[in-house]
Protein backbone atom coordinates (compact mmCIF):
# COMPACT_ATOMS: atom_id res chain seq x y z
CA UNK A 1 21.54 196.02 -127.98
CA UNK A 2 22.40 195.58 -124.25
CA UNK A 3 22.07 199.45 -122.44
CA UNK A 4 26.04 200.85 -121.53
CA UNK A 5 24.62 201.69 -117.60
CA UNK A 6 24.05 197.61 -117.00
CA UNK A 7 27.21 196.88 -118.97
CA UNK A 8 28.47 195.85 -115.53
CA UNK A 9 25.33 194.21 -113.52
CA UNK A 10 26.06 190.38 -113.97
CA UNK A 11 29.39 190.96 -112.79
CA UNK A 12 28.41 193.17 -109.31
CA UNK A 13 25.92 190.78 -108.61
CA UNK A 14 28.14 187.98 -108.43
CA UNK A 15 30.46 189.02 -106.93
CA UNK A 16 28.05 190.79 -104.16
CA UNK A 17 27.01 187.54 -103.86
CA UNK A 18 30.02 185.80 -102.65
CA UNK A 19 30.56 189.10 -100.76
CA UNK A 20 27.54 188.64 -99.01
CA UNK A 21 27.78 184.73 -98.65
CA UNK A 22 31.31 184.82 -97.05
CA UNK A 23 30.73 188.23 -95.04
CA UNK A 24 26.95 186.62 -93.41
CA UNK A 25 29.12 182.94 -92.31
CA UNK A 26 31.81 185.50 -90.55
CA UNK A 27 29.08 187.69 -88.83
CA UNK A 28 26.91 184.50 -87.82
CA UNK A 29 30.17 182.68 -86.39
CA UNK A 30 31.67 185.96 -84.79
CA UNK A 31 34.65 185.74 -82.46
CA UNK A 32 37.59 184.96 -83.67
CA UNK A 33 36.60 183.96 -87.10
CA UNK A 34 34.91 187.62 -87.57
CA UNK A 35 37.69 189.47 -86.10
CA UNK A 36 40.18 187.45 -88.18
CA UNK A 37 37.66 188.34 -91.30
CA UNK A 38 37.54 192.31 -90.69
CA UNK A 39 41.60 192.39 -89.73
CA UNK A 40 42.29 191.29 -93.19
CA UNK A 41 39.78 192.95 -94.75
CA UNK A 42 41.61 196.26 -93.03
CA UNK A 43 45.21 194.87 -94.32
CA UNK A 44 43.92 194.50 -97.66
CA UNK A 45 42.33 198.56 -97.36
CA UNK A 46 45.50 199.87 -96.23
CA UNK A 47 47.46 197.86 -98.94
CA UNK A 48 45.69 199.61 -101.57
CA UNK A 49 45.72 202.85 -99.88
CA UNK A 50 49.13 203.05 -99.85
CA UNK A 51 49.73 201.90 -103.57
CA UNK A 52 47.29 204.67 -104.65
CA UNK A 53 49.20 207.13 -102.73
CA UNK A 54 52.98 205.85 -103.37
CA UNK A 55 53.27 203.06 -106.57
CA UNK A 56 56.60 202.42 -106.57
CA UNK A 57 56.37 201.24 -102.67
CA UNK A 58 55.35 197.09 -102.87
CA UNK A 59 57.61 195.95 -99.79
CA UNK A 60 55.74 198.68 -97.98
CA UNK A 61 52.34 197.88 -98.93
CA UNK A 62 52.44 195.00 -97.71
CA UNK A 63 53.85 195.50 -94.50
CA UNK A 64 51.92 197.94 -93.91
CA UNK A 65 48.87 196.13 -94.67
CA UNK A 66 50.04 193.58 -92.13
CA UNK A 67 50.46 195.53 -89.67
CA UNK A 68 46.89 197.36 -89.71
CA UNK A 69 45.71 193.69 -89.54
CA UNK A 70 47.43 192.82 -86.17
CA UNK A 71 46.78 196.47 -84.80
CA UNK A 72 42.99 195.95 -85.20
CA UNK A 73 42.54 192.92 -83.41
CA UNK A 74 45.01 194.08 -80.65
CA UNK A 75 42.85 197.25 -80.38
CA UNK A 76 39.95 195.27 -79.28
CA UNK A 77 41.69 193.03 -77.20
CA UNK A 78 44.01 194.65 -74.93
CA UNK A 79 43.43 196.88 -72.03
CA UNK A 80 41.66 200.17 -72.81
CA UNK A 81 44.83 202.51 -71.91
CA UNK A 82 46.44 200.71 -74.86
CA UNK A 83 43.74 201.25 -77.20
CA UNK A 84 44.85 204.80 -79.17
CA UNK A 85 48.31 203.92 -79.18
CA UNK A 86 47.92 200.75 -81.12
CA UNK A 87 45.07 202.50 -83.39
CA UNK A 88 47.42 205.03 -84.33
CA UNK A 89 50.75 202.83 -84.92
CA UNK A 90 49.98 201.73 -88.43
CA UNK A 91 49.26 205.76 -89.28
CA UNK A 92 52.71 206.84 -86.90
CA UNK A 93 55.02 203.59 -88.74
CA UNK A 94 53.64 204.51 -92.30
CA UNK A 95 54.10 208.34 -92.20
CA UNK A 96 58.19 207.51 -92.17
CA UNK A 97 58.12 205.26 -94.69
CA UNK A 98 55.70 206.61 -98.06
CA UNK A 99 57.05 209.51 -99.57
CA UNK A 100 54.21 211.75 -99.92
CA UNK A 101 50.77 212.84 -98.84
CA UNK A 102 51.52 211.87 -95.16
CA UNK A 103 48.75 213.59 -93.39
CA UNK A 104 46.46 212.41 -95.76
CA UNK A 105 47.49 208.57 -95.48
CA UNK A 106 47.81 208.50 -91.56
CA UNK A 107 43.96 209.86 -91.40
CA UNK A 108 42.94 207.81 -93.36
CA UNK A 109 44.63 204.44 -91.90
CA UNK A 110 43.45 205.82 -88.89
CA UNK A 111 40.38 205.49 -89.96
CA UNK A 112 40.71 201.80 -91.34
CA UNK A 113 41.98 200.92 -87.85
CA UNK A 114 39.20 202.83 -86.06
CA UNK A 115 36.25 201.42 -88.06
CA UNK A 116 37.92 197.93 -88.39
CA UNK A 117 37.74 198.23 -83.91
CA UNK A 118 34.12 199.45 -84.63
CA UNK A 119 33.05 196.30 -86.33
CA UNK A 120 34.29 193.81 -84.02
CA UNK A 121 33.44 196.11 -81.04
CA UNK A 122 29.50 196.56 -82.64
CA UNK A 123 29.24 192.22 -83.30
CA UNK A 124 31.34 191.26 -79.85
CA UNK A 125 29.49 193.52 -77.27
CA UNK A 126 26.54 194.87 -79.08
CA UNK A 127 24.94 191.60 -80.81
CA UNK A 128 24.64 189.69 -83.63
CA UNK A 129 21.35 191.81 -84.80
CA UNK A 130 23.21 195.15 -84.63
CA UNK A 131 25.59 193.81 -86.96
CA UNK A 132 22.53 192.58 -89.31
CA UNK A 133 21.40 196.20 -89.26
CA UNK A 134 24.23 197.78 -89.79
CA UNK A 135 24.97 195.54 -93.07
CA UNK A 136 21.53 195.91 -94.30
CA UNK A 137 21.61 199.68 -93.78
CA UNK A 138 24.32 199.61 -95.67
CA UNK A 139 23.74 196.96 -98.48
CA UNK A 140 20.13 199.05 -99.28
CA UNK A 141 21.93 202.14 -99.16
CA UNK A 142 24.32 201.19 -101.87
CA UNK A 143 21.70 198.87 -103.79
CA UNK A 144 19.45 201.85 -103.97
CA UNK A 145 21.82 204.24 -104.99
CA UNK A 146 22.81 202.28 -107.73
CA UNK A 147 19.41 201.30 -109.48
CA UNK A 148 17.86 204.43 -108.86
CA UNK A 149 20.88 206.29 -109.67
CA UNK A 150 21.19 204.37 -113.12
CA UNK A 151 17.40 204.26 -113.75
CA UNK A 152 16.39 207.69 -113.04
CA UNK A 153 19.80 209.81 -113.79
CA UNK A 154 19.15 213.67 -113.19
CA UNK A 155 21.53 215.94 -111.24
CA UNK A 156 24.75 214.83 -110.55
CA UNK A 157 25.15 214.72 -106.12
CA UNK A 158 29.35 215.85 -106.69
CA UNK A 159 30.44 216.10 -110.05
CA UNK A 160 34.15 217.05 -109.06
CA UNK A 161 34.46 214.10 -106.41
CA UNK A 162 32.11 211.39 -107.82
CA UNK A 163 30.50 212.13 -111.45
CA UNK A 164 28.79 209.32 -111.88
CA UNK A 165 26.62 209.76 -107.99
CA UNK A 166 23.18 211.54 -109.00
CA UNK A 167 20.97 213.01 -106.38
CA UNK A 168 18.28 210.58 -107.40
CA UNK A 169 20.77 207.82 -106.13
CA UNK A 170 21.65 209.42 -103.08
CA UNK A 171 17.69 210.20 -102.00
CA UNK A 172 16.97 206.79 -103.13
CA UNK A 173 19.87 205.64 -100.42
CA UNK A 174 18.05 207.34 -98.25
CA UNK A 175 14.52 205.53 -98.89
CA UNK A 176 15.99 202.09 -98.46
CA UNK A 177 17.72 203.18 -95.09
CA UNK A 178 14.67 204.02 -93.73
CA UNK A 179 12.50 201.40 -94.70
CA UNK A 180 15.08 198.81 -93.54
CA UNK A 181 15.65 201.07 -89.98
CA UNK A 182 11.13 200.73 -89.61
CA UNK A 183 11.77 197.37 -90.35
CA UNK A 184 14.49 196.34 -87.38
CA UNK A 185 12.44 198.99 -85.45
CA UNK A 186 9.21 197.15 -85.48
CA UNK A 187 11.18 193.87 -84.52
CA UNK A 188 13.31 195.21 -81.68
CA UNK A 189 10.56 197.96 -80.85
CA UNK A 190 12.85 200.84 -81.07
CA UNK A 191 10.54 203.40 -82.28
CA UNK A 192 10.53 206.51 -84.92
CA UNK A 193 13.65 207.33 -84.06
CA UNK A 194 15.38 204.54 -84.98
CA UNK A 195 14.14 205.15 -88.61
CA UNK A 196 16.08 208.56 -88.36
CA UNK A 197 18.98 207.16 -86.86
CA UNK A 198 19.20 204.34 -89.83
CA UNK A 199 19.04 207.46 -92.23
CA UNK A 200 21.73 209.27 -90.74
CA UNK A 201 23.96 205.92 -90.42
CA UNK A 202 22.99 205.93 -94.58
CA UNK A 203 24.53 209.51 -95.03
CA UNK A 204 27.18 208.41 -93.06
CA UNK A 205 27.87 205.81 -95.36
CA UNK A 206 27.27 207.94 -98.35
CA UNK A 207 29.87 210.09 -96.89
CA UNK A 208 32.48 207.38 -96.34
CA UNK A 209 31.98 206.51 -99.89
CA UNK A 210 32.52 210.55 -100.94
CA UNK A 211 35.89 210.40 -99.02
CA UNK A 212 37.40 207.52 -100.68
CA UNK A 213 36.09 208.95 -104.21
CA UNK A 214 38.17 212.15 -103.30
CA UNK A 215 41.41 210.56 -102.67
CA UNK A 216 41.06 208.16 -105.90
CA UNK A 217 40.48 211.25 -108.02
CA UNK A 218 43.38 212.92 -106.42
CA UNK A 219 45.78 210.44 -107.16
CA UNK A 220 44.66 209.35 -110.41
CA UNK A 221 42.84 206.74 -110.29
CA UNK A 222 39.54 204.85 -111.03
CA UNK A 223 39.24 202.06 -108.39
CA UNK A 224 41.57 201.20 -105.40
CA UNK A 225 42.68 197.97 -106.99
CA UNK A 226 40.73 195.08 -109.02
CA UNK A 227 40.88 192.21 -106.11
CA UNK A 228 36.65 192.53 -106.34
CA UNK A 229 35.50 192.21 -109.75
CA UNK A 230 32.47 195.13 -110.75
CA UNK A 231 33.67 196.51 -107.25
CA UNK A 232 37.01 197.56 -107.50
CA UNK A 233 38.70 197.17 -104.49
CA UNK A 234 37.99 196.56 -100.70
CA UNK A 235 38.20 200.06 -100.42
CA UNK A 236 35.68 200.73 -102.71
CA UNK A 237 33.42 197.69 -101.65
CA UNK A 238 33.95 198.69 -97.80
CA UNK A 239 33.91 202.39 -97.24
CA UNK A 240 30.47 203.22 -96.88
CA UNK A 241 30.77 200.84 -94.20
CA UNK A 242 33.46 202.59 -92.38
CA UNK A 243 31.35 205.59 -92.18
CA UNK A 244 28.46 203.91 -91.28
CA UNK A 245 30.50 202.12 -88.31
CA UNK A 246 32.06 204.93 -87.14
CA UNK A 247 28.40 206.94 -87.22
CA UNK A 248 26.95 203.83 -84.79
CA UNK A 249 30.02 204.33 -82.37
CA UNK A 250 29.17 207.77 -81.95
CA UNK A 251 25.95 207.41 -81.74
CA UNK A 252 25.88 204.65 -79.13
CA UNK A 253 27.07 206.86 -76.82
CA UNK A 254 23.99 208.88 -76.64
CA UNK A 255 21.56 206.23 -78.03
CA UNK A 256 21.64 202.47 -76.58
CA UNK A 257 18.64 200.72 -77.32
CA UNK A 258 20.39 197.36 -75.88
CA UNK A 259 21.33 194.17 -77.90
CA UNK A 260 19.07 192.84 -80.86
């Protein structure tokens, strides 16, 4: 008799595979084909954010969705004066037009935006190898979370926001962060610290991944849409990297170790 917790393994691996296939061609090629990549990846997040928070609006969705696209690769592109206008216009645009939870949806596209500039800003002027980090940071984080999670069970990390995240999972997140952070370290000789800092980019993760939990149990519902199957959503698939981008923004301000 197959066991319930790996009902849905063959299906996540599959599709993490094209996932990974099509996301490693757009970070190798980079430029324009990456941006392009991560500005509809964005569209696609804010589309489903918005028909979580407000069903009934379709026309908006999408425009809305298309506009987030153009404002990320405009954020990168113009002039820095320009660049927290543009971030916020999807947020300022989408506030008049949904019909409820408007704080909560112009954070949160704000957000999108912000991490959506963070990826192309991390591949275009920080390297191709900071982008390989970041992914596998994340990718081990999630991995690990998962098998341990399922294997080992125990506590529950957030039963009210996430039931099904276990503290197992979560230290196990932590684990693969760091041996993937002394891995890159010993390559780029970085150091200890760059083990703690791949940790910290994990819990940042882990907490971009508690966020978007919240707001799906707050409106109701169980994944952000079905476009990824075993996934969910790109929301779903994506917001443990949002975290984890925003966390290496930050933190390149105080730590620059140079390009990889």
């Amino acid at each position: 008799m197959r066991d319930g917790r790996w009902s849905d393994l063959t299906t996540r691996v599959l599709s993490a595979a094209v996932l990974v296939v099509i996301g490693s061609i757009e970070v190798w090629l980079g430029g324009w084909w990456f941006e392009t990549f991560i500005a509809a990846a964005c569209g696609l997040m804010t589309w489903e954010l918005v028909r979580m928070i407000d069903p009934q609006a379709h026309g908006v969705a999408v425009q809305l969705g298309i506009l987030t696209s153009i404002t990320v690769v405009l954020s990168y592109h113009l002039p820095p004066i320009y660049t927290l206008p543009v971030v916020l216009a999807p947020a300022l645009v989408g506030v008049g037009q949904i019909s409820r939870s408007k704080v909560l949806f112009g954070m949160f596209v704000v957000w999108i935006v912000g991490a959506g500039l963070g990826f192309i800003s991390i591949r275009e002027n920080s390297g191709f190898g900071w982008m390989v980090w970041l992914i596998a940071v994340v990718v081990a984080t999630d991995v690990a979370g998962y098998f341990v999670g399922k294997a080992v069970g125990g506590p529950k990390f957030w039963p009210k926001v996430s039931p099904k995240k276990t503290w197992s999972g979560t230290a196990g997140g932590w684990a693969a962060a760091a041996c993937v952070g002394a891995v890159f370290a010993s390559l780029a000789g970085f150091g200890f610290a760059f083990v703690v800092v791949s940790v910290l980019a994990s819990m940042a993760s882990q907490a971009g991944d508690i966020v978007e939990s919240a707001v799906k149990r707050k409106f109701g519902v169980k994944d952000s849409s079905n476009l990824i199957p075993g996934h969910g959503g790109f929301l779903d698939r994506f917001d443990g990297m949002m975290g984890a981008a925003l966390f290496v923004l930050i933190a390149g301000l105080i730590y620059s170790p140079g390009e990889m």
